[in-house]
Protein backbone atom coordinates (compact mmCIF):
# COMPACT_ATOMS: atom_id res chain seq x y z
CA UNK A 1 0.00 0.00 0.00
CA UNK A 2 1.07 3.62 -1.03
CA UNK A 3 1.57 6.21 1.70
CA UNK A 4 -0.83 8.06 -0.28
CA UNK A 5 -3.05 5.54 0.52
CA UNK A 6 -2.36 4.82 3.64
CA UNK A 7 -2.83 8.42 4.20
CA UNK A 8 -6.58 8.85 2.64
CA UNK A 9 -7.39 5.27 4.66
CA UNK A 10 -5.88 7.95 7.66
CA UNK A 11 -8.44 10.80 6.47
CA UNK A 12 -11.19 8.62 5.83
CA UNK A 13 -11.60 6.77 9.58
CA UNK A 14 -11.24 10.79 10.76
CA UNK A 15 -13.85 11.61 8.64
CA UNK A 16 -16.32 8.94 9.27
CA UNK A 17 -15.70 9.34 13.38
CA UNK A 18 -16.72 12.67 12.33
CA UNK A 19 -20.07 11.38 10.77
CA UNK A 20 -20.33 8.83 13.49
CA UNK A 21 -20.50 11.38 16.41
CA UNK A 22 -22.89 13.56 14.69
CA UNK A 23 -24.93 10.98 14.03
CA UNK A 24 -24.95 9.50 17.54
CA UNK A 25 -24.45 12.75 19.34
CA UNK A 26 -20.83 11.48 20.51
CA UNK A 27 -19.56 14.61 21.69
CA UNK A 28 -15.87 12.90 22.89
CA UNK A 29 -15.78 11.41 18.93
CA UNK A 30 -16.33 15.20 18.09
CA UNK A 31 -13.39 16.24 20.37
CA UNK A 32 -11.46 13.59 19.01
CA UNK A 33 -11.13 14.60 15.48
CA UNK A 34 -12.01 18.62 15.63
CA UNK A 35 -8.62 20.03 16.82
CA UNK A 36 -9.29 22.49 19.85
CA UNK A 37 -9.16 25.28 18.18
CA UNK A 38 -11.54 24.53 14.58
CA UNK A 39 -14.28 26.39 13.98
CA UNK A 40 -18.02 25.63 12.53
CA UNK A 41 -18.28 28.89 9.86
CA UNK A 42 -21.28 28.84 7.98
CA UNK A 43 -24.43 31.31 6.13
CA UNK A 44 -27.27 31.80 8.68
CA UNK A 45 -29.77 33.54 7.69
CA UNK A 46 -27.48 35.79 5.30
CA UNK A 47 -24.85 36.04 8.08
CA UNK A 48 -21.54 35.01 9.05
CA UNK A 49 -21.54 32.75 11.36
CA UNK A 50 -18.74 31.45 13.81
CA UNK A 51 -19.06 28.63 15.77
CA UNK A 52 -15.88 27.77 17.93
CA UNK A 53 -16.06 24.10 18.52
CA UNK A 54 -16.13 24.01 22.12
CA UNK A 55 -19.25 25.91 22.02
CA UNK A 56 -20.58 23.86 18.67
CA UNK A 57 -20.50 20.54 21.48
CA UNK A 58 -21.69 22.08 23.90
CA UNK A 59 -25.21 22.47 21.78
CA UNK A 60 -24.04 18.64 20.28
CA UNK A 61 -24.50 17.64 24.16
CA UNK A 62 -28.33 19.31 24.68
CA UNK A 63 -29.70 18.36 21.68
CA UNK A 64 -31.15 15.01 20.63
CA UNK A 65 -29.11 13.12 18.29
CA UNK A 66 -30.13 11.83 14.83
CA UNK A 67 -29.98 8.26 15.94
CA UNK A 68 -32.07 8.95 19.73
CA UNK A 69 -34.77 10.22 17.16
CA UNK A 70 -34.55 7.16 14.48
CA UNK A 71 -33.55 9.17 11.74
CA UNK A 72 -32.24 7.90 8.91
CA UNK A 73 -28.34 8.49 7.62
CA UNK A 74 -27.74 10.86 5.20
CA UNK A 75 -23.89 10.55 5.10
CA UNK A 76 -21.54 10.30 2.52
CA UNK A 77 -17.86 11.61 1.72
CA UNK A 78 -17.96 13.08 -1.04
CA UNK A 79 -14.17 14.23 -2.18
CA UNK A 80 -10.91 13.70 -0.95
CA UNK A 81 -8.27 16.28 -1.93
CA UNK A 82 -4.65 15.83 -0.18
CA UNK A 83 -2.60 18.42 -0.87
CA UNK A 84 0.84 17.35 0.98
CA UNK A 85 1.50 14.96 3.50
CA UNK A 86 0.23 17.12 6.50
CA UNK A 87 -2.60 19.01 4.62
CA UNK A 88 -6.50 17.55 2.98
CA UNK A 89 -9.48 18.99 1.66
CA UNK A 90 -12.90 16.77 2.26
CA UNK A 91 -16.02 17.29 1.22
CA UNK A 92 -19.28 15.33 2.98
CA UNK A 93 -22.63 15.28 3.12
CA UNK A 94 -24.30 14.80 6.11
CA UNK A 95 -27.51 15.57 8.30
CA UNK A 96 -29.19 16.50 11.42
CA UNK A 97 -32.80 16.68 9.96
CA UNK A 98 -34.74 18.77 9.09
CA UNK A 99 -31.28 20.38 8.06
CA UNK A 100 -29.26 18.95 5.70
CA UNK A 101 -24.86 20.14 5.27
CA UNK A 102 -23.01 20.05 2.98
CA UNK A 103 -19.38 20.65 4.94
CA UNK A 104 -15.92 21.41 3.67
CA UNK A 105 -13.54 20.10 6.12
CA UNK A 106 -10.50 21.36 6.30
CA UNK A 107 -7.62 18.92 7.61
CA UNK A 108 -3.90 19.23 8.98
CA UNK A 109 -2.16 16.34 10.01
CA UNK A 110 -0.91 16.75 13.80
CA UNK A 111 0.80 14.92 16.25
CA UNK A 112 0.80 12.52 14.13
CA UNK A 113 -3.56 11.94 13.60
CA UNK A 114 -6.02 13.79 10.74
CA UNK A 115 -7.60 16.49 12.53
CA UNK A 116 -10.49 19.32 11.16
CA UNK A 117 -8.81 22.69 11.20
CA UNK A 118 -12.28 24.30 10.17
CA UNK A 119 -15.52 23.35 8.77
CA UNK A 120 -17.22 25.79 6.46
CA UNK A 121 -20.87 24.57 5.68
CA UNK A 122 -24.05 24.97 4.13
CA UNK A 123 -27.30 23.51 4.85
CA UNK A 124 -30.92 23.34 3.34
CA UNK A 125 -34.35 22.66 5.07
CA UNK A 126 -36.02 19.83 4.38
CA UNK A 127 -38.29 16.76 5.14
CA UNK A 128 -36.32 13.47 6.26
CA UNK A 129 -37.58 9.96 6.77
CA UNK A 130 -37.57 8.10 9.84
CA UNK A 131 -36.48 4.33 9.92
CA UNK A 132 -39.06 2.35 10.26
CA UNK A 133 -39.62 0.61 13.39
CA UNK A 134 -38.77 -2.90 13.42
């Protein structure tokens, strides 16, 4: 295996804890691969918005989670862009419905692990199933 692809295996497993914890609410999955000082930067309502991520888990922790609510996935990485052996672009899509992302993560490779540098987003309204109930 290439270190280039031993690398985006690297990215990938960051990227879907990433998913993971959003999905389940994981707030310590979060912390894991958002480095402390990222940012959440997105559009709201026509304004910049800043999120640091400390404060973006705190709200992680009092909400319910996508899963605690039997919503269905709506993951997916999208793109993959390494641009050196410390730096990666990825794009996912992801959701926390009724609002649906799409994120740009932006990743630097410290101490050794992938970690989000900043997230810049966008998200869209909309209607989302529920799993069915087995």
């Amino acid at each position: 295996m290439t270190n280039e692809s031993q690398e985006r295996q690297a990215i990938e497993k960051a990227v879907q804890t990433y998913l993971d914890g959003l999905y389940e609410g994981d707030t310590e999955k979060l912390a894991r691969v958002f480095h402390p000082t990222s940012a959440l930067t997105g559009d709201l309502g026509g304004k910049l918005t800043i999120v640091p991520r400390d404060q973006w888990l705190e709200a992680v922790k009092n909400r319910p989670s996508p899963k605690s609510q039997n919503l269905s996935r709506h993951d997916e990485i999208v793109q993959i862009d390494i641009a050196g052996p410390t730096t990666a672009f990825v794009k996912v899509k992801c959701a926390i419905p009724p609002r649906f992302f799409t994120d740009y993560l932006s990743l630097l490779k410290l101490d050794g692990r992938w970690q989000v540098a900043q997230k810049i987003y966008a998200a869209e309204r909309r209607e989302a199933a529920r799993v069915a109930a087995e």
